[in-house]
C-alpha atoms as a PDB file:
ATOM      1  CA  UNK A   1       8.305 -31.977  -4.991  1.00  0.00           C
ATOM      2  CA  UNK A   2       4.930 -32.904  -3.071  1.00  0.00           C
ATOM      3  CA  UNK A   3       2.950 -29.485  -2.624  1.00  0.00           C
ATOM      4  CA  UNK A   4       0.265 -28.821   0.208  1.00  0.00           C
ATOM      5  CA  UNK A   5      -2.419 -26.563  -0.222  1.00  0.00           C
ATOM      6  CA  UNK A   6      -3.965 -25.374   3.208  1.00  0.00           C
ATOM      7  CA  UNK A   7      -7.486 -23.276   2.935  1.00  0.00           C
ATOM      8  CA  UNK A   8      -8.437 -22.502   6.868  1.00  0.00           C
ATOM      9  CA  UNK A   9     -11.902 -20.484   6.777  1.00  0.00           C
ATOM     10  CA  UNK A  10     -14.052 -19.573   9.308  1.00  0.00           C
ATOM     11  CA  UNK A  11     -15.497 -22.771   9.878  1.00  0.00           C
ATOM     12  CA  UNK A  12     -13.410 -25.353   8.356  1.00  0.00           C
ATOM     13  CA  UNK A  13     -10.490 -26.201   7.135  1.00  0.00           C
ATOM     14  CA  UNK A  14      -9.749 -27.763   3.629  1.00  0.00           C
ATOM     15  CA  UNK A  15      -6.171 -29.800   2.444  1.00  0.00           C
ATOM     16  CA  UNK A  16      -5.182 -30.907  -0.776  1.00  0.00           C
ATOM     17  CA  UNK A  17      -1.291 -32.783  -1.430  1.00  0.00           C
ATOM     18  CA  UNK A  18      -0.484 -32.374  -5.246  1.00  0.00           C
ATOM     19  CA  UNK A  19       2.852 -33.823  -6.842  1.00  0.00           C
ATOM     20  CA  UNK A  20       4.145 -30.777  -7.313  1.00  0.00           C
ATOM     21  CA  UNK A  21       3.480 -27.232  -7.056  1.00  0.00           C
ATOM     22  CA  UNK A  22       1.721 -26.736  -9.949  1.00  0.00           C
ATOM     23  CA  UNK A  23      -2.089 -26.561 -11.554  1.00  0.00           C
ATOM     24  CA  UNK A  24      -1.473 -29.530 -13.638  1.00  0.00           C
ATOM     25  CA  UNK A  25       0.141 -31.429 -11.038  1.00  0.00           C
ATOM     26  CA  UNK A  26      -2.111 -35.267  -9.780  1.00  0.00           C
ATOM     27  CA  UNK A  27      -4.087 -34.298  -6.570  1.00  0.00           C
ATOM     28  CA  UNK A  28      -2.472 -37.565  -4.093  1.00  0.00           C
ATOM     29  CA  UNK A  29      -4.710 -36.643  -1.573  1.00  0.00           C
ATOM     30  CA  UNK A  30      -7.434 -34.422   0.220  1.00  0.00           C
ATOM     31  CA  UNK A  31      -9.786 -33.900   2.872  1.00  0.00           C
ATOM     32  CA  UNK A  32     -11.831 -31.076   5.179  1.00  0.00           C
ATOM     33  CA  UNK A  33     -12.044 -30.933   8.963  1.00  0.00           C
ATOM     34  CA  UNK A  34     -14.268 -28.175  10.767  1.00  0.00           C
ATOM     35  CA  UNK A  35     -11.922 -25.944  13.002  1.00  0.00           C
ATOM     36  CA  UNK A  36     -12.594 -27.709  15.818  1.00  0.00           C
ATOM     37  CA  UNK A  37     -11.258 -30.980  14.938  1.00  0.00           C
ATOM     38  CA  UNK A  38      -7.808 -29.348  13.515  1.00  0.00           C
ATOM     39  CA  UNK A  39      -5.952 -31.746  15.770  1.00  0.00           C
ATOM     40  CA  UNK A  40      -6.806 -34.722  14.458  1.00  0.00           C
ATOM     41  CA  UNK A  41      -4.887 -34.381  11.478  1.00  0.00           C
ATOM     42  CA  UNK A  42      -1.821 -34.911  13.027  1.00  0.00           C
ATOM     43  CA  UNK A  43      -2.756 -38.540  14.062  1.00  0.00           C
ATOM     44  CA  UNK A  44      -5.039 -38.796  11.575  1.00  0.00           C
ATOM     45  CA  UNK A  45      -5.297 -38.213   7.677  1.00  0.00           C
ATOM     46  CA  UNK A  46      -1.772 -36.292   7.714  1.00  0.00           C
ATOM     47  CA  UNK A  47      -0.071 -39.338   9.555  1.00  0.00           C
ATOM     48  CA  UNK A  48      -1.056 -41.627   6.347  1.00  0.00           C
ATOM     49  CA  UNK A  49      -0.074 -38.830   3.633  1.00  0.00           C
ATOM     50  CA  UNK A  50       3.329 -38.295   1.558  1.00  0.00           C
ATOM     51  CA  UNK A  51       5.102 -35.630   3.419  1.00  0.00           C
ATOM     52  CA  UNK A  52       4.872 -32.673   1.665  1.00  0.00           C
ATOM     53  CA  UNK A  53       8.058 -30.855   0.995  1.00  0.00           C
ATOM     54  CA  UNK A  54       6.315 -27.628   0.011  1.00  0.00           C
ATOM     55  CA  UNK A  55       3.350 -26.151   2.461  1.00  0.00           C
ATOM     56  CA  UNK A  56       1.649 -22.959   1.015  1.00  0.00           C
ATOM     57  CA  UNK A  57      -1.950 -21.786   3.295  1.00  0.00           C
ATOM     58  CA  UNK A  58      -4.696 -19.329   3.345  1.00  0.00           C
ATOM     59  CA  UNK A  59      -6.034 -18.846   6.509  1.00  0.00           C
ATOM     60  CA  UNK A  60      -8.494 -16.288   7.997  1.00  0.00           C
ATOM     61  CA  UNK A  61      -9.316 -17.809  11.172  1.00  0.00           C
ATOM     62  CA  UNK A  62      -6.551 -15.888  13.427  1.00  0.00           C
ATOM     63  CA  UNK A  63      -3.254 -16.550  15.209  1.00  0.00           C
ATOM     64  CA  UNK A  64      -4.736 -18.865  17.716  1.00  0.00           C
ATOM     65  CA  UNK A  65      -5.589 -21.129  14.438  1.00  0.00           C
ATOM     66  CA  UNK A  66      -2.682 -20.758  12.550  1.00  0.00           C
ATOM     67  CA  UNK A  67      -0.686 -22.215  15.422  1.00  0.00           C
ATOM     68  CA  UNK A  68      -3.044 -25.234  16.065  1.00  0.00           C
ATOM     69  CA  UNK A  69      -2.321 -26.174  12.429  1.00  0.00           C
ATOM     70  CA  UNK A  70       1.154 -25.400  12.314  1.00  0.00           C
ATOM     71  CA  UNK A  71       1.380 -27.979  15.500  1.00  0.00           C
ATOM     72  CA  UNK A  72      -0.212 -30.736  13.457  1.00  0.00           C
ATOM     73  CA  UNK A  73       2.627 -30.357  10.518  1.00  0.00           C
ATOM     74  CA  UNK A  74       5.369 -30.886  12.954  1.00  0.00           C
ATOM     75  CA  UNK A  75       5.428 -34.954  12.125  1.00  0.00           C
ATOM     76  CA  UNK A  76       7.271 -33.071   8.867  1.00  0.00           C
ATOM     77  CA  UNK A  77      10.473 -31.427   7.997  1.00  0.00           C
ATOM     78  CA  UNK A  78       8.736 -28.492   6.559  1.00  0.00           C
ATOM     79  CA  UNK A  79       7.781 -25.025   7.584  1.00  0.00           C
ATOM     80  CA  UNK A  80       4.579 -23.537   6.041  1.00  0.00           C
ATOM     81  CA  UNK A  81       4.118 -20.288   4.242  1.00  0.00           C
ATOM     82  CA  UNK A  82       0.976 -18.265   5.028  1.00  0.00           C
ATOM     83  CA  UNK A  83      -0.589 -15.623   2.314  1.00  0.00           C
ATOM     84  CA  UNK A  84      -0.229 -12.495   3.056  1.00  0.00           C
ATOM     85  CA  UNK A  85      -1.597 -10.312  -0.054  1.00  0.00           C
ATOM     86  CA  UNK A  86       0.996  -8.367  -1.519  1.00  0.00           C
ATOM     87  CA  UNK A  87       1.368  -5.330  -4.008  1.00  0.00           C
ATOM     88  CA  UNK A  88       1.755  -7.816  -6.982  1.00  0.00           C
ATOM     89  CA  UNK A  89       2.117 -10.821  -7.190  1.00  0.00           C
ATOM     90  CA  UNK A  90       1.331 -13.643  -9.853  1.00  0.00           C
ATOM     91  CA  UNK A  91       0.301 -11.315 -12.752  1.00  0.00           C
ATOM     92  CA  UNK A  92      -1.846  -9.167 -10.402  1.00  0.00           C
ATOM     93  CA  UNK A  93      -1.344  -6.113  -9.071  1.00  0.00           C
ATOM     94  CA  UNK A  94      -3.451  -4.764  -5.747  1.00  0.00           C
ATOM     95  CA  UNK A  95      -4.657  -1.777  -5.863  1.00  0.00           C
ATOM     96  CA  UNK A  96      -6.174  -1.828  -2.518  1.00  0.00           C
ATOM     97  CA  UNK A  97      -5.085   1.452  -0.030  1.00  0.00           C
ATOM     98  CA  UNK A  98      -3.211  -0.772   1.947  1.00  0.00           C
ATOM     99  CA  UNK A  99      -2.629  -3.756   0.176  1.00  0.00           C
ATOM    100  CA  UNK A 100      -0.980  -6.541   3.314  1.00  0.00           C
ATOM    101  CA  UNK A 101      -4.737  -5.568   4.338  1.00  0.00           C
ATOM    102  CA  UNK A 102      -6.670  -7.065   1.752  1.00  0.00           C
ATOM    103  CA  UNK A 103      -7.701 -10.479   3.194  1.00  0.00           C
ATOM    104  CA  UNK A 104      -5.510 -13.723   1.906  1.00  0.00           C
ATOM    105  CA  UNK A 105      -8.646 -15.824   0.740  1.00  0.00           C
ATOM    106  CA  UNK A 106      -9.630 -12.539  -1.346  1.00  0.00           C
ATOM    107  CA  UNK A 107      -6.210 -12.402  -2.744  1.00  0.00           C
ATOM    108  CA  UNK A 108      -5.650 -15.812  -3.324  1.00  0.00           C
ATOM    109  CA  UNK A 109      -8.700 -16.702  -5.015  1.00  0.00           C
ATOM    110  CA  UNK A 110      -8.467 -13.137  -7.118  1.00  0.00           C
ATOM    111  CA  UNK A 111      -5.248 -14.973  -8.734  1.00  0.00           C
ATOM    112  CA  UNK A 112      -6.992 -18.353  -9.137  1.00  0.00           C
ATOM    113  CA  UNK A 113      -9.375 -16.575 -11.306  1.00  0.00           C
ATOM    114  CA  UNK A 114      -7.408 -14.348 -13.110  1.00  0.00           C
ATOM    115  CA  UNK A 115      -5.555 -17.522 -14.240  1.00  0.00           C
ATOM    116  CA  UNK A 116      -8.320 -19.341 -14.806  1.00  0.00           C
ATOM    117  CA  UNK A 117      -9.654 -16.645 -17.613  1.00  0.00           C
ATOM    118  CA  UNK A 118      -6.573 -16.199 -19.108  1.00  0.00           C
ATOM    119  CA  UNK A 119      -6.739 -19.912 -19.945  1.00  0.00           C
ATOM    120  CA  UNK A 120      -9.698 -19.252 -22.065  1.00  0.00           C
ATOM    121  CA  UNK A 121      -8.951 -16.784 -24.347  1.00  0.00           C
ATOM    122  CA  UNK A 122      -7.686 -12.767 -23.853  1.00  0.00           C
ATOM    123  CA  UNK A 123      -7.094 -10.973 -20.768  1.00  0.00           C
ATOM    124  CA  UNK A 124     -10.753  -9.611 -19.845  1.00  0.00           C
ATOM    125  CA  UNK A 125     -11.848  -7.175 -16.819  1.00  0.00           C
ATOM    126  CA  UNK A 126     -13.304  -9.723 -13.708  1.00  0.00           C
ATOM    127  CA  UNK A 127     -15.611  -9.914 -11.306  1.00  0.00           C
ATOM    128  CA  UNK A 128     -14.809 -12.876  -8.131  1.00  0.00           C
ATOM    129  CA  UNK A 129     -17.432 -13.546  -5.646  1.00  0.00           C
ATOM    130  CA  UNK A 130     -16.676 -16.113  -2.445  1.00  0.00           C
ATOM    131  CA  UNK A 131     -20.239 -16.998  -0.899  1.00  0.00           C
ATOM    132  CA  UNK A 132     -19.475 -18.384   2.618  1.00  0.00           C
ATOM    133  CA  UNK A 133     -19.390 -16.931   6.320  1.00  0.00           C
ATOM    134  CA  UNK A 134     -19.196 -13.465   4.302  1.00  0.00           C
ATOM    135  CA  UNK A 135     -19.288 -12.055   0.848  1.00  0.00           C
ATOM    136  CA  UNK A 136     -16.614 -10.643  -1.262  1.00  0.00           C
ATOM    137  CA  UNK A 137     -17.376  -9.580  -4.610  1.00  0.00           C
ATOM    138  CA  UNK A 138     -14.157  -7.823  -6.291  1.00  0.00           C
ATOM    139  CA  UNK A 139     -13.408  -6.083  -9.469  1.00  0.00           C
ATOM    140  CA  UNK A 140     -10.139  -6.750 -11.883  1.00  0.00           C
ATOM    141  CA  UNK A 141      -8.976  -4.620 -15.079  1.00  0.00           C
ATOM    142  CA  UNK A 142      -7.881  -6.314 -17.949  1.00  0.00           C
ATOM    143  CA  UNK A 143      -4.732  -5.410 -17.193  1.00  0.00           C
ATOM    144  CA  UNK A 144      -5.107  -7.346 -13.724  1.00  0.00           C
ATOM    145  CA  UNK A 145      -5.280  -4.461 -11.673  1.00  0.00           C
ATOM    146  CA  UNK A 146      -7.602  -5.155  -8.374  1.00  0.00           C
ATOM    147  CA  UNK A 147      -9.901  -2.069  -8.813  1.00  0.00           C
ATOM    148  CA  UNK A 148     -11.479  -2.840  -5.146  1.00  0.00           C
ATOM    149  CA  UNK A 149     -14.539  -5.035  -4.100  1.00  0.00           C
ATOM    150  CA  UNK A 150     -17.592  -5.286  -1.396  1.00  0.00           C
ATOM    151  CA  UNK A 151     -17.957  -7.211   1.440  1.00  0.00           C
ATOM    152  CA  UNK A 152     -21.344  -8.498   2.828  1.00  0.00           C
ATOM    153  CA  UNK A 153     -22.726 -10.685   5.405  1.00  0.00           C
ATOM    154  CA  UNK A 154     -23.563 -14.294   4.425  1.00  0.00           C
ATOM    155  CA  UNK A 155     -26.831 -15.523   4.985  1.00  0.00           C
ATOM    156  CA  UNK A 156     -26.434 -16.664   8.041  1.00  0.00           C
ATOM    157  CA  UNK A 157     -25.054 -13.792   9.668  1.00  0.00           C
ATOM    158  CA  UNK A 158     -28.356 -12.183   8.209  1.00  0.00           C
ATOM    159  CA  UNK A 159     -30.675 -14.198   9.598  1.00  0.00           C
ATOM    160  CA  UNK A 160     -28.717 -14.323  13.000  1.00  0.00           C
ATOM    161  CA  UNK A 161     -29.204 -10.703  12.482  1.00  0.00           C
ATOM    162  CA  UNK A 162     -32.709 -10.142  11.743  1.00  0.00           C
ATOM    163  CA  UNK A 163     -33.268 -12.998  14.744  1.00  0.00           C
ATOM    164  CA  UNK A 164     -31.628 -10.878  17.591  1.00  0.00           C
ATOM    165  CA  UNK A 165     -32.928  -7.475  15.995  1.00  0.00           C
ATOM    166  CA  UNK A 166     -36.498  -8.981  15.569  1.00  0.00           C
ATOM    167  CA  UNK A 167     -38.758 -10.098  18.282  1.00  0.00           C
ATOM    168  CA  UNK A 168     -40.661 -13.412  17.875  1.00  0.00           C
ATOM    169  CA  UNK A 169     -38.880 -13.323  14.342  1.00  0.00           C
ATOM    170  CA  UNK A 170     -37.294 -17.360  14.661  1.00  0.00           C
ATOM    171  CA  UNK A 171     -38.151 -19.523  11.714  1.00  0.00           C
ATOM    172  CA  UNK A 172     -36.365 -22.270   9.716  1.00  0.00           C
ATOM    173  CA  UNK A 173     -34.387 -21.401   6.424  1.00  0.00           C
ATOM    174  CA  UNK A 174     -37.020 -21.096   3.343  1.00  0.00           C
ATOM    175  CA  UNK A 175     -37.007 -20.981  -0.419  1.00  0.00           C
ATOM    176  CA  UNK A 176     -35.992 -18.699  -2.663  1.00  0.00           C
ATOM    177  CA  UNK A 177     -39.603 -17.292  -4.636  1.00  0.00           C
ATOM    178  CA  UNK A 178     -40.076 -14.675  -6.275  1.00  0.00           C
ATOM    179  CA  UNK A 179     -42.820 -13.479  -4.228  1.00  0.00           C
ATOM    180  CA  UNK A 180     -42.605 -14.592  -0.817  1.00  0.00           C
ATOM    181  CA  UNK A 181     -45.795 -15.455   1.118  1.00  0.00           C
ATOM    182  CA  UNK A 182     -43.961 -16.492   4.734  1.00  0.00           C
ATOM    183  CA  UNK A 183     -41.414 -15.323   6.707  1.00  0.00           C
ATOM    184  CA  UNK A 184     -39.126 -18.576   6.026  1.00  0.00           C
ATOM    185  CA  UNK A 185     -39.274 -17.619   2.151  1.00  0.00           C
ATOM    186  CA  UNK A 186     -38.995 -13.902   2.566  1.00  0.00           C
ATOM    187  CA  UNK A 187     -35.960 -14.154   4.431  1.00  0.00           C
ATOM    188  CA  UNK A 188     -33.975 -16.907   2.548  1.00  0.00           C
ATOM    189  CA  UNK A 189     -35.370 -14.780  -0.555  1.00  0.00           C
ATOM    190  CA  UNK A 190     -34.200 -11.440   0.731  1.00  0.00           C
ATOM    191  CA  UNK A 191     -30.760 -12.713   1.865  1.00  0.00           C
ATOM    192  CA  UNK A 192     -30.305 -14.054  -2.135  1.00  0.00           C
ATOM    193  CA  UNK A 193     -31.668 -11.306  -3.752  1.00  0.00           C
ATOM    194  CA  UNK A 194     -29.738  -9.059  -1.206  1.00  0.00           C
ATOM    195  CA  UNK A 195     -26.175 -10.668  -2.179  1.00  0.00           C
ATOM    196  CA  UNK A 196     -27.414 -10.964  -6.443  1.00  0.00           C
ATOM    197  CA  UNK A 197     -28.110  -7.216  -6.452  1.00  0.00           C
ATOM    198  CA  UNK A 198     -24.769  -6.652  -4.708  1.00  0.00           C
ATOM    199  CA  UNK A 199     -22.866  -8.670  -7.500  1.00  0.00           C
ATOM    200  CA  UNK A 200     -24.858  -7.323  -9.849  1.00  0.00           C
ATOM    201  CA  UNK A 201     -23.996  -4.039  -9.250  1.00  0.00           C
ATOM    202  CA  UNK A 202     -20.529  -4.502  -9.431  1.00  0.00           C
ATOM    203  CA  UNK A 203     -20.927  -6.463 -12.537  1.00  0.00           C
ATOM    204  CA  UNK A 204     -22.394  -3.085 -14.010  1.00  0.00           C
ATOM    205  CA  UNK A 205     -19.572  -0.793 -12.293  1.00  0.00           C
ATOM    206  CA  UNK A 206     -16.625  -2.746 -14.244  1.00  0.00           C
ATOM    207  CA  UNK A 207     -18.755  -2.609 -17.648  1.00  0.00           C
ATOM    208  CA  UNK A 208     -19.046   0.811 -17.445  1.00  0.00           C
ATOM    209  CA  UNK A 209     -15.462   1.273 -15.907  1.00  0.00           C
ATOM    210  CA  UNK A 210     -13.515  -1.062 -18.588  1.00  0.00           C
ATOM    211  CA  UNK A 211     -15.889  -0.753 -21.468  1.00  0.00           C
ATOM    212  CA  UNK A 212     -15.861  -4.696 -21.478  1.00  0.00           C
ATOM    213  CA  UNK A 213     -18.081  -7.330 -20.424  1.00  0.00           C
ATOM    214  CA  UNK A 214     -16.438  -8.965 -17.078  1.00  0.00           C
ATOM    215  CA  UNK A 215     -15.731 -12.574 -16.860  1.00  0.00           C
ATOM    216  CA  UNK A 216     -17.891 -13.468 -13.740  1.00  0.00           C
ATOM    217  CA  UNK A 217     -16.865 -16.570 -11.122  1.00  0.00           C
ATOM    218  CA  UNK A 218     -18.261 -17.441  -8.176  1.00  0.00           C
ATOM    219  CA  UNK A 219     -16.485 -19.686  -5.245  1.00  0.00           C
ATOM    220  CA  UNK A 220     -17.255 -20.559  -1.500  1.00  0.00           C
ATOM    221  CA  UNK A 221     -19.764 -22.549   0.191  1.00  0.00           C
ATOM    222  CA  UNK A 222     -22.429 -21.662  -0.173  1.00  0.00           C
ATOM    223  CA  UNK A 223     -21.719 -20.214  -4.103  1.00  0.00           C
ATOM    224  CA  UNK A 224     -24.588 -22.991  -5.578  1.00  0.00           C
ATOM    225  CA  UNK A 225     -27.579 -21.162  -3.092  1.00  0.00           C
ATOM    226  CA  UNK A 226     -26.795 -17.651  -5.084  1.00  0.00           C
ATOM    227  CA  UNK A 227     -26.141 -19.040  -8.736  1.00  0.00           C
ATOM    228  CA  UNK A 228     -29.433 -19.762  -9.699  1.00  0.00           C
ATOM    229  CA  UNK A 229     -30.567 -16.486  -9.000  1.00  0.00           C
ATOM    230  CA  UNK A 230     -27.906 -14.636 -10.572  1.00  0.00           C
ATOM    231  CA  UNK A 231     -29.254 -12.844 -13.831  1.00  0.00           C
ATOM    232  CA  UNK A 232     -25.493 -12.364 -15.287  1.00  0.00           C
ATOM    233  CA  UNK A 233     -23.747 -15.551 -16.321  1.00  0.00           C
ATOM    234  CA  UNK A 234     -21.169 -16.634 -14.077  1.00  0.00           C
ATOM    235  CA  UNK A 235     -18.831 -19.668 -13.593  1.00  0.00           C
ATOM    236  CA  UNK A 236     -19.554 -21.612 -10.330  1.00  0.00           C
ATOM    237  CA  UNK A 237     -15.537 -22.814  -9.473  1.00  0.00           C
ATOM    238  CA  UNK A 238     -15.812 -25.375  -7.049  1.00  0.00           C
ATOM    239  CA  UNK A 239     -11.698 -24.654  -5.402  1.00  0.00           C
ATOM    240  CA  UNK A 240     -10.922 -21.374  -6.668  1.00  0.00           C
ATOM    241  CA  UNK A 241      -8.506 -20.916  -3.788  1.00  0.00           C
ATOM    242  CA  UNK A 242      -6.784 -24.031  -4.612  1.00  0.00           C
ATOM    243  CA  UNK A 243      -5.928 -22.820  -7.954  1.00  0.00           C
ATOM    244  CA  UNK A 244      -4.785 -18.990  -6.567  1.00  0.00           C
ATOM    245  CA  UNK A 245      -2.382 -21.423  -4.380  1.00  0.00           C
ATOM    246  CA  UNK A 246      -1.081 -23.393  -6.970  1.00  0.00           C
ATOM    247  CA  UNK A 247      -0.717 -20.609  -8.715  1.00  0.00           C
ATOM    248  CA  UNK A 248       1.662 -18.764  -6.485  1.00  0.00           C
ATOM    249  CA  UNK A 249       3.162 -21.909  -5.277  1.00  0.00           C
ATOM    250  CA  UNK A 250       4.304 -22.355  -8.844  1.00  0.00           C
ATOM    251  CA  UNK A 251       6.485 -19.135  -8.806  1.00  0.00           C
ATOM    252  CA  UNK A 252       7.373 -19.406  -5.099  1.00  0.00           C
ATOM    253  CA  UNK A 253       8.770 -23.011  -5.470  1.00  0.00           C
ATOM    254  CA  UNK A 254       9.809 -23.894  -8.728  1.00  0.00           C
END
């Protein structure tokens, strides 16, 4: 009953091989590789695992890296399944205008969390924010309807931005001060403040909308840069995308 989880983002590419397709099930193994060194795993940390008899992935990279990974699994007997976000699925329903648009890792990790809450008490409305490459910050009922969500650009994208749109503007990533007195610190401050305002703001749309105080997480990368600036409490989940796939590997499998 081994289970693989597959998360392929825009940069790199993170594995874990539980004992079954479940939450509670013993992680056996798990690693990262950036894109670029996909096939390694073939020869490399995949060679020395437990084939997996279950593969279940979330992958936003494209085609051209879906196949590269589905090359390395072909040492198994087992064909993957790839996310595609549905119009419910795991106690969620997606109430985005076309929902096979909304993008897997949003979907995925909007299940993760919704499970994750429910195992602390009552259904409550949400809020789920992934800091990497980009930013998605999405809203839930407490029904576990998907009301709809933002998307951003990280903070590097920013300051790729403001260096091509900015002459002579080229400086090293800063602090985040309240008041900025160089450029470094104004733009590492801006990009925070930038994606804690965004958050924010959503956090006060589902009060207002749902008459209930959200339960906030945060995931991705980069989620530890933005949490201590954050003025609403939130829950920093280190795999949230893990859990969404567990999740639905539980009812897809079992």
């Amino acid at each position: 009953m081994t289970f693989l989880a597959i998360d392929v983002g825009n940069t790199r590419l993170k594995w874990a091989l539980h004992a079954a397709p479940r939450r509670d099930a013993p992680i056996l193994a798990q690693g990262v590789e950036f894109l670029e060194n996909i096939e390694k795993l073939g020869e490399g940390d995949w060679a020395r695992i437990t084939p997996p008899r279950y593969v279940l992935g979330c992958l936003v990279a494209g085609d051209a890296v879906k196949r590269r990974v589905e090359e390395q699994m072909e040492l198994w007997d087992v064909s993957a399944q790839w996310v595609v976000a549905s119009s419910q699925e795991a106690g969620l329903t997606n109430g985005y205008d076309y929902p096979a648009r909304l993008g897997a890792d949003r979907w995925v990790a909007m299940i993760g969390a919704w499970h994750r809450c429910l195992a602390q008490g009552p259904a409550r409305p949400m809020v789920v924010v992934m800091v990497g490459t980009a930013v998605t910050v999405d809203a839930i009922d407490a029904s576990g309807r998907f009301l709809g969500g933002l998307i951003l650009p990280g903070h590097g994208i920013m300051l790729r931005a403001m260096e091509s749109g900015t002459a002579g503007l080229h400086v090293p990533t800063g602090n985040v001060v309240d008041f900025p007195t160089n450029t470094s610190d104004a733009l590492t401050s801006g990009g925070t403040f930038a994606i804690a305002g965004a958050v924010e703001r959503m956090v006060a749309h589902v009060r207002q909308r749902c008459g209930a105080e959200p339960c906030c997480m945060m995931t991705g990368g980069a989620g530890w840069k933005i949490a201590p600036s954050m003025s609403t409490p939130f829950e920093l989940v280190d795999n949230l995308l893990f859990d969404g796939l567990l999740e639905m590997a539980a009812r897809r499998f079992i």
